[in-house]
PDB file of N, CA and C in Angstrom:
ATOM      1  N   UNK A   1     209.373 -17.822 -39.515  1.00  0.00           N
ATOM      2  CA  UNK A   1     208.918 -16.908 -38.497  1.00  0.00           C
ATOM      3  C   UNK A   1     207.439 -16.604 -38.582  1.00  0.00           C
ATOM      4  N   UNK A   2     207.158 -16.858 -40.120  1.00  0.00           N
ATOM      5  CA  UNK A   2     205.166 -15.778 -40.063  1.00  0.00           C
ATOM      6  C   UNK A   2     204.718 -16.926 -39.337  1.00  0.00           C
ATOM      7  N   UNK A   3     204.686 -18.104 -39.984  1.00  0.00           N
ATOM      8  CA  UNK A   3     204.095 -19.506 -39.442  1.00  0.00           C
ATOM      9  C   UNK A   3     203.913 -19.503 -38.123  1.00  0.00           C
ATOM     10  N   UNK A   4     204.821 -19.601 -37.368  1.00  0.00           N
ATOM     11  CA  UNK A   4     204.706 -19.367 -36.191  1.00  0.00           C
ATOM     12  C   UNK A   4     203.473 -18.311 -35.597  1.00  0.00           C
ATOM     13  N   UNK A   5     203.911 -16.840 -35.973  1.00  0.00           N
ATOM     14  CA  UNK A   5     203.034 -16.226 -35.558  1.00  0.00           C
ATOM     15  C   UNK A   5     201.282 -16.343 -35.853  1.00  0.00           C
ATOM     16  N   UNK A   6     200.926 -16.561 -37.375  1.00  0.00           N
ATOM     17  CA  UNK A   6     199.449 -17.231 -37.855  1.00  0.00           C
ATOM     18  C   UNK A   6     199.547 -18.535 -37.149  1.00  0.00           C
ATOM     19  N   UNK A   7     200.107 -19.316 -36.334  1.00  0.00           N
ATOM     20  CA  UNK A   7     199.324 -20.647 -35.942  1.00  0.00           C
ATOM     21  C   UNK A   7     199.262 -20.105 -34.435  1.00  0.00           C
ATOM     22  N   UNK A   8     199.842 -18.830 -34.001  1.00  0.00           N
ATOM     23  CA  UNK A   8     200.097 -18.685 -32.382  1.00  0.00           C
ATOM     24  C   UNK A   8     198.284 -17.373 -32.566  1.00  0.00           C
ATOM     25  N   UNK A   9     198.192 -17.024 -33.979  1.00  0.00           N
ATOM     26  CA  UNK A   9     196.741 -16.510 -33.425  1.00  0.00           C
ATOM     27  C   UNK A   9     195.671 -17.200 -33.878  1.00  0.00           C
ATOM     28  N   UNK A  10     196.263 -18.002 -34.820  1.00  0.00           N
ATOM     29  CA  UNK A  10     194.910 -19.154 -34.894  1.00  0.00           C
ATOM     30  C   UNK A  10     194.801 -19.951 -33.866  1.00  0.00           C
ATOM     31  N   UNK A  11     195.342 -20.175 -32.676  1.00  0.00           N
ATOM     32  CA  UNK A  11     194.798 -20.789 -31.852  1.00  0.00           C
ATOM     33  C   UNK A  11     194.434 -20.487 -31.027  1.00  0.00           C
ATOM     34  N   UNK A  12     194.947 -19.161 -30.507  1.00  0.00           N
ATOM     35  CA  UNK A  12     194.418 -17.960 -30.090  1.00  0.00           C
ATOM     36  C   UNK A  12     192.873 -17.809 -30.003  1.00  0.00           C
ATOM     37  N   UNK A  13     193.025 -17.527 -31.264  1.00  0.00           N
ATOM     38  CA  UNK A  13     191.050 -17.261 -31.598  1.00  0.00           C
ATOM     39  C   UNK A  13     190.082 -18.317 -31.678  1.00  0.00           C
ATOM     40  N   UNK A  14     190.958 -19.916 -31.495  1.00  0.00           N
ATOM     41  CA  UNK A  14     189.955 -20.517 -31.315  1.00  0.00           C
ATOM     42  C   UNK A  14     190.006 -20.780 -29.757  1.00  0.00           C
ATOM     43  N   UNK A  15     190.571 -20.721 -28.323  1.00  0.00           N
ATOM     44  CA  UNK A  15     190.612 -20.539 -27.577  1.00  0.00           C
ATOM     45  C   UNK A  15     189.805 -19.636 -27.432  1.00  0.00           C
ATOM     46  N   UNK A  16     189.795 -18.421 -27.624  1.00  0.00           N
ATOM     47  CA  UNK A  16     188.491 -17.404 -27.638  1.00  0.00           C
ATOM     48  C   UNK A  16     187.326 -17.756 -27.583  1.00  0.00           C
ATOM     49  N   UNK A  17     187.050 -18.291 -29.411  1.00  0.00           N
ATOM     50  CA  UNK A  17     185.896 -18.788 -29.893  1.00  0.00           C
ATOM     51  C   UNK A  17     184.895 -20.058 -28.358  1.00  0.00           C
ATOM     52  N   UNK A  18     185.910 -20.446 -27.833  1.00  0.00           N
ATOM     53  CA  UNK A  18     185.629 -21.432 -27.178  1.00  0.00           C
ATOM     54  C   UNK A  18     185.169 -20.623 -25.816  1.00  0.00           C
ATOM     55  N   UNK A  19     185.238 -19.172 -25.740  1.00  0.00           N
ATOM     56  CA  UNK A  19     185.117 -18.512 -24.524  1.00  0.00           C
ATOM     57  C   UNK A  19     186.265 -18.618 -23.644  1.00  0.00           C
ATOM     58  N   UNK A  20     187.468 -19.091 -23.683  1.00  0.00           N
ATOM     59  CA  UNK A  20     188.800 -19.007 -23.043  1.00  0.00           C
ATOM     60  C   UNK A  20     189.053 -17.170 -22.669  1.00  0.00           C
ATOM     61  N   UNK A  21     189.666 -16.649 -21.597  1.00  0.00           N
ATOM     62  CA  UNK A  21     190.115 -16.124 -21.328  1.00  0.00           C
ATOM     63  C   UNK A  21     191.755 -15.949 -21.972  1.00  0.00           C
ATOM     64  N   UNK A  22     192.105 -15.079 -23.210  1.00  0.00           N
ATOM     65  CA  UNK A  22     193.494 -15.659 -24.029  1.00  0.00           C
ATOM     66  C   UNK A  22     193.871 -14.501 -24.629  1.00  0.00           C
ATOM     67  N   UNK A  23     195.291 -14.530 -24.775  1.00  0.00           N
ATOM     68  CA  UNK A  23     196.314 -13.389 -24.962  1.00  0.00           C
ATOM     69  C   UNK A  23     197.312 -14.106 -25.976  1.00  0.00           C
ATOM     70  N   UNK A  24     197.606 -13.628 -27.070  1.00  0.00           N
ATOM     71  CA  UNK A  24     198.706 -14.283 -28.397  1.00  0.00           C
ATOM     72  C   UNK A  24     199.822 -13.012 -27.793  1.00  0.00           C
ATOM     73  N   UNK A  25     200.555 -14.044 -27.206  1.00  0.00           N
ATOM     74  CA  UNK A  25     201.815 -12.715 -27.238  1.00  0.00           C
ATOM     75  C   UNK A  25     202.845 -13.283 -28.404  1.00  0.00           C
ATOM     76  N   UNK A  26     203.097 -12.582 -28.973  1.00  0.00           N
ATOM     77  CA  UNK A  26     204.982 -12.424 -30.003  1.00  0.00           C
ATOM     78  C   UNK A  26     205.661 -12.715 -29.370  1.00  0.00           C
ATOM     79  N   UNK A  27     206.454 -13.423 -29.030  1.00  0.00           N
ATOM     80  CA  UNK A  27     207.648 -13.816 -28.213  1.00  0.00           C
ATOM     81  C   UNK A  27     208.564 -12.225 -29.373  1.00  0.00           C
ATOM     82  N   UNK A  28     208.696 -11.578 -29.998  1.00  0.00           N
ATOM     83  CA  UNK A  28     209.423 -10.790 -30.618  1.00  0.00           C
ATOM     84  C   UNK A  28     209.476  -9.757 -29.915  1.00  0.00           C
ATOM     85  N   UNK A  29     207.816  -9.691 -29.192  1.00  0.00           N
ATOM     86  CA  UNK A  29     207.837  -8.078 -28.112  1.00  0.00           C
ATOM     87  C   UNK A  29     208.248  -8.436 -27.081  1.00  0.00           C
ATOM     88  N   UNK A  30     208.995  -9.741 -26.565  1.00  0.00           N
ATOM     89  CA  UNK A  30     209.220  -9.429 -25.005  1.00  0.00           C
ATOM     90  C   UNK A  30     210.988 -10.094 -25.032  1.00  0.00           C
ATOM     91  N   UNK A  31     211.118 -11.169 -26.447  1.00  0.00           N
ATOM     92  CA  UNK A  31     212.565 -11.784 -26.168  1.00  0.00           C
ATOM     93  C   UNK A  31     213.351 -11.087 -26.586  1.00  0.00           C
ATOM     94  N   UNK A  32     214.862 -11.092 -25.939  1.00  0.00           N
ATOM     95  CA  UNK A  32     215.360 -10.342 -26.660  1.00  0.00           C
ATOM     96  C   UNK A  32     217.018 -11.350 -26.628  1.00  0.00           C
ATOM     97  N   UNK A  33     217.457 -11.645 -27.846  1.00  0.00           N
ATOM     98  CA  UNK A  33     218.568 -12.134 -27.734  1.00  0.00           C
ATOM     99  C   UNK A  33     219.995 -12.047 -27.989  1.00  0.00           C
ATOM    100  N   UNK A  34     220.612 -12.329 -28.125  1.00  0.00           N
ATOM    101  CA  UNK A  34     222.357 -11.604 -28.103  1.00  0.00           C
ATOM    102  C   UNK A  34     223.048 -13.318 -28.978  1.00  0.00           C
ATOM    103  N   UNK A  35     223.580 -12.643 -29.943  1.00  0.00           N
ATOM    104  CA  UNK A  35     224.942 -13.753 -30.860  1.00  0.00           C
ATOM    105  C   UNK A  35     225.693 -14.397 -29.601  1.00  0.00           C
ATOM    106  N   UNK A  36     226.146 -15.614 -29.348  1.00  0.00           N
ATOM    107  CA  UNK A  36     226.843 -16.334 -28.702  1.00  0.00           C
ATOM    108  C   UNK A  36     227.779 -17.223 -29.112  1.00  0.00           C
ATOM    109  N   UNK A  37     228.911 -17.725 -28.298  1.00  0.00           N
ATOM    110  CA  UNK A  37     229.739 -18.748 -29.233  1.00  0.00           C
ATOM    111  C   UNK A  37     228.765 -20.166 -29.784  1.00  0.00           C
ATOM    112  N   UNK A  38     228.155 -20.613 -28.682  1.00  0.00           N
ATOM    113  CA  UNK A  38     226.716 -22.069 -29.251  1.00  0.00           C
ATOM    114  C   UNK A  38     225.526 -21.273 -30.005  1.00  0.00           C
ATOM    115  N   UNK A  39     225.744 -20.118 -30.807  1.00  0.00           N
ATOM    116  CA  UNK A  39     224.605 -19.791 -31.167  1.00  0.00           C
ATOM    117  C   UNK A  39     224.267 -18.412 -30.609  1.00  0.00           C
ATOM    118  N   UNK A  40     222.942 -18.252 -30.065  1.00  0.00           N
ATOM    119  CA  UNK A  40     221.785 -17.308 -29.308  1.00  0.00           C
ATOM    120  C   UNK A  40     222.327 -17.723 -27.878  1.00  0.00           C
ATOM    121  N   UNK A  41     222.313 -16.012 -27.186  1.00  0.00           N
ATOM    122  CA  UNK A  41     221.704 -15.965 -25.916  1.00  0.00           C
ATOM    123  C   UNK A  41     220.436 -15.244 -24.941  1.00  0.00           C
ATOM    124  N   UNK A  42     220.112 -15.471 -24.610  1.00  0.00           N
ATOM    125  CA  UNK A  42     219.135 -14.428 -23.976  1.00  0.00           C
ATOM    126  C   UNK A  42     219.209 -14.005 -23.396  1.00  0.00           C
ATOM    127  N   UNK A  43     219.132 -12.612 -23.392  1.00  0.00           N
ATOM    128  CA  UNK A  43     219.434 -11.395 -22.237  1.00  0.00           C
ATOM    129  C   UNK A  43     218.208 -11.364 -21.434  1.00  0.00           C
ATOM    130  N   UNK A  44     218.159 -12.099 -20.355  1.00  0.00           N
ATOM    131  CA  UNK A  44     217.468 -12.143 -19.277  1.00  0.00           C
ATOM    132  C   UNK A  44     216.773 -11.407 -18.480  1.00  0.00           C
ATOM    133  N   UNK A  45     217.389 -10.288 -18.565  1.00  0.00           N
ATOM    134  CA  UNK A  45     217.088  -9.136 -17.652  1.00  0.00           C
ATOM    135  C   UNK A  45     216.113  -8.388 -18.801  1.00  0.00           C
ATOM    136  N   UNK A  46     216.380  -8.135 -19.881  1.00  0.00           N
ATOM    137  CA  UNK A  46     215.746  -7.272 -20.644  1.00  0.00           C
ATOM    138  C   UNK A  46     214.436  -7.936 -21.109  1.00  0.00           C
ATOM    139  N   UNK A  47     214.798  -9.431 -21.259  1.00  0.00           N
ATOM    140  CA  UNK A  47     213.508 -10.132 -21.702  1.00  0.00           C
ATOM    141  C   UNK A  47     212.251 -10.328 -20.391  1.00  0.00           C
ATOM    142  N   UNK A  48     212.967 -10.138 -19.209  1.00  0.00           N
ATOM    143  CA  UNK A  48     211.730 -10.478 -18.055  1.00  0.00           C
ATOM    144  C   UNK A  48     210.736  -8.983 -17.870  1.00  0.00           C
ATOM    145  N   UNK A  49     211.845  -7.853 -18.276  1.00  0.00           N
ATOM    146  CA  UNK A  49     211.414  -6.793 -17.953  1.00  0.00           C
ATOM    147  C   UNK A  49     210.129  -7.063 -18.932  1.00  0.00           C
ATOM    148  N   UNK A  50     210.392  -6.830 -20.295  1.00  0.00           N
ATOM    149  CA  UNK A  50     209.316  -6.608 -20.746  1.00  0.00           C
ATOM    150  C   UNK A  50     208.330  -7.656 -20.732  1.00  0.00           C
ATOM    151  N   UNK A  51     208.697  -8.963 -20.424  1.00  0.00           N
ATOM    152  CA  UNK A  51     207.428  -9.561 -20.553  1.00  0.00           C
ATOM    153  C   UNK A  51     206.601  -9.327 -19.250  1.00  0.00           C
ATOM    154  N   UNK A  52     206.987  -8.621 -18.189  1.00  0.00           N
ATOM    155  CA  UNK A  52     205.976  -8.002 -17.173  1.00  0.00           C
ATOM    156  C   UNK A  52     205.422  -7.151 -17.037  1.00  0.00           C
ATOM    157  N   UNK A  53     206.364  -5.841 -18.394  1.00  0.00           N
ATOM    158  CA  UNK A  53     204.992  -4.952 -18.937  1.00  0.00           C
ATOM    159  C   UNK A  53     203.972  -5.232 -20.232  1.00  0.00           C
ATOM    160  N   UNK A  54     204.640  -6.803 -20.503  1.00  0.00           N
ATOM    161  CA  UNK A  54     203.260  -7.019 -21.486  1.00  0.00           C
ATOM    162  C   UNK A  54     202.299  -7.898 -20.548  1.00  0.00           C
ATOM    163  N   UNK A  55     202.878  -8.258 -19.736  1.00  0.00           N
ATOM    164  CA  UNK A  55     201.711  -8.799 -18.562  1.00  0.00           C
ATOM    165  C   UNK A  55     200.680  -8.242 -17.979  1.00  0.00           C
ATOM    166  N   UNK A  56     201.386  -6.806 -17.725  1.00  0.00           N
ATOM    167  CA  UNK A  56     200.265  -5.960 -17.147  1.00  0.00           C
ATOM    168  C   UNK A  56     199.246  -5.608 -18.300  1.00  0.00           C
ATOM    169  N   UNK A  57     199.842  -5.122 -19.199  1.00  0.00           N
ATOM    170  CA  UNK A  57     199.052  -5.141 -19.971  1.00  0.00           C
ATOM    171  C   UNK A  57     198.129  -6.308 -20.747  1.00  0.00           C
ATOM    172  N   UNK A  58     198.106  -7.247 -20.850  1.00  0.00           N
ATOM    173  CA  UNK A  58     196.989  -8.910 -20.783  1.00  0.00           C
ATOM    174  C   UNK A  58     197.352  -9.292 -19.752  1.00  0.00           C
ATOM    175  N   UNK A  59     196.051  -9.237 -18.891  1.00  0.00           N
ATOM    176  CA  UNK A  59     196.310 -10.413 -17.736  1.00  0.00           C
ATOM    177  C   UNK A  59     195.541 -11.446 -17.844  1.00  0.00           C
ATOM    178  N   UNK A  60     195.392 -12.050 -19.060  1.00  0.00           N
ATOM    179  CA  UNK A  60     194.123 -12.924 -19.759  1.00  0.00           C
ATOM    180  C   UNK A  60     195.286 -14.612 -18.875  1.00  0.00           C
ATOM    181  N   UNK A  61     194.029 -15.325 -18.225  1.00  0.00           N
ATOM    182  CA  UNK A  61     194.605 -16.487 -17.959  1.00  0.00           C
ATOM    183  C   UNK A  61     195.586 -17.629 -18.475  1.00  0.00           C
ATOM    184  N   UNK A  62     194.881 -17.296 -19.969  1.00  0.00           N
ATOM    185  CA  UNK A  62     195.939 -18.049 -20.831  1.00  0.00           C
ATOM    186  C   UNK A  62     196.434 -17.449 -21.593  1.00  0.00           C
ATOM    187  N   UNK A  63     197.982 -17.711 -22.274  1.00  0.00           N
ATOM    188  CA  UNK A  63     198.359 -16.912 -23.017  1.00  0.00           C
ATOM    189  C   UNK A  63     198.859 -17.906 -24.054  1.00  0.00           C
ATOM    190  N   UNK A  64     199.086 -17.617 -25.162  1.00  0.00           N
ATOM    191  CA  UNK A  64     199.480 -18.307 -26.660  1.00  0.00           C
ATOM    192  C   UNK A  64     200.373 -18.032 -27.095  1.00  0.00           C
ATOM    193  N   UNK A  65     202.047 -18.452 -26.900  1.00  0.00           N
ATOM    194  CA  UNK A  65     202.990 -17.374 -27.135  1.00  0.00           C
ATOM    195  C   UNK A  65     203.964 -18.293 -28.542  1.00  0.00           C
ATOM    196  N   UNK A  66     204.351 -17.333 -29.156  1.00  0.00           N
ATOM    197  CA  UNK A  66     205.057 -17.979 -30.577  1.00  0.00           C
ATOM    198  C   UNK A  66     206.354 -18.531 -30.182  1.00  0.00           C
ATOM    199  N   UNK A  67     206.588 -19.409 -31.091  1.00  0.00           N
ATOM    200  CA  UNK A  67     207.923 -19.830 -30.816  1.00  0.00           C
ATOM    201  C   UNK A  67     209.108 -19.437 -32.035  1.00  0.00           C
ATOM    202  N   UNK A  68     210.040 -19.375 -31.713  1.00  0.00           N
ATOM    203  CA  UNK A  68     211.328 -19.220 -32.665  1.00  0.00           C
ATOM    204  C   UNK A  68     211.426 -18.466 -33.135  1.00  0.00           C
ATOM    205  N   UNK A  69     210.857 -17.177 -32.412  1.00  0.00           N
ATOM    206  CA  UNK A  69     211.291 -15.915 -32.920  1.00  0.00           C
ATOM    207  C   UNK A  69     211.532 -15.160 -31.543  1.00  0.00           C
ATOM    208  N   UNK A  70     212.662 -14.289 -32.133  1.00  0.00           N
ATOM    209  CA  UNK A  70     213.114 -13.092 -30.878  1.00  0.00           C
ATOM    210  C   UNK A  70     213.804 -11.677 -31.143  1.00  0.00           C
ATOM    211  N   UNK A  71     214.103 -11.044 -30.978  1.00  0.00           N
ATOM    212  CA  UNK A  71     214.601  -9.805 -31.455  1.00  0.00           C
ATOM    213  C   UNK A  71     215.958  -9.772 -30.837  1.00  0.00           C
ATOM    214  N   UNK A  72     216.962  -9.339 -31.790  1.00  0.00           N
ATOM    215  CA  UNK A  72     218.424  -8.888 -31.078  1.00  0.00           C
ATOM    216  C   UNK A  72     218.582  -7.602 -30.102  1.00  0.00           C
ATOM    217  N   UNK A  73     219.513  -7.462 -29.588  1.00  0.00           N
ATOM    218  CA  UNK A  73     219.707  -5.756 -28.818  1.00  0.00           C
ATOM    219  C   UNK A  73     219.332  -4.447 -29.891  1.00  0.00           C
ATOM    220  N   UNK A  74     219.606  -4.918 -30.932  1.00  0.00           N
ATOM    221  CA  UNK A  74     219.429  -3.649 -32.094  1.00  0.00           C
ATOM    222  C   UNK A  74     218.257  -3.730 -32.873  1.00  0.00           C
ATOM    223  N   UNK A  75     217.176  -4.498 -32.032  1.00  0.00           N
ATOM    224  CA  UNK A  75     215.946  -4.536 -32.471  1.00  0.00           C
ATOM    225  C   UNK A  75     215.383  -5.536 -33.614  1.00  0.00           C
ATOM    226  N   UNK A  76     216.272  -6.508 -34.418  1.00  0.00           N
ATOM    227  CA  UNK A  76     216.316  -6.967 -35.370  1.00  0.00           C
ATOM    228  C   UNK A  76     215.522  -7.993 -35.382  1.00  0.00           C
ATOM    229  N   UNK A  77     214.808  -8.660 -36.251  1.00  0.00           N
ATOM    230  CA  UNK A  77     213.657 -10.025 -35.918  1.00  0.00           C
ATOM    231  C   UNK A  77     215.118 -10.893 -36.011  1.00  0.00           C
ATOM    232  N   UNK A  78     215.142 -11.785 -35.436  1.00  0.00           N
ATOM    233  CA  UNK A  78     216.076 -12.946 -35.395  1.00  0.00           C
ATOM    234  C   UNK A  78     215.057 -14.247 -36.297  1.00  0.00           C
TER     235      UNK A  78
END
């Protein structure tokens, strides 16, 4: 999980460095997922919500978002 997040702001900041317009979002603050019989599901509704109030809040052109991480209903890092 850290990996993810240090390579989603190291590239981040070199996007920056480069003068990019850029936003590192956590996929942890906006996914949110639920136990399933194949695994993970994603609760859809809860995950769009928030990723449109982390939108408003960066409206940077590009965004850098982590992978393979998400949070359960009970808040938990998955």
């Amino acid at each position: 999980g850290l990996g993810e997040v240090y390579s989603a702001q190291l590239l981040g900041d070199h996007f920056r460095a480069l003068g990019e317009d850029c936003a590192v979002l956590d996929a942890r603050d906006v996914l949110v997922v639920n136990r399933g019989e194949l695994g993970v599901d994603v609760d859809w509704d809860t995950s769009a919500q928030r990723l449109a109030t982390w939108r408003q809040a960066h409206p940077q052109t590009r965004v850098v978002v982590t992978g393979f991480v998400a949070r359960d209903r009970a808040d938990r890092i998955t």
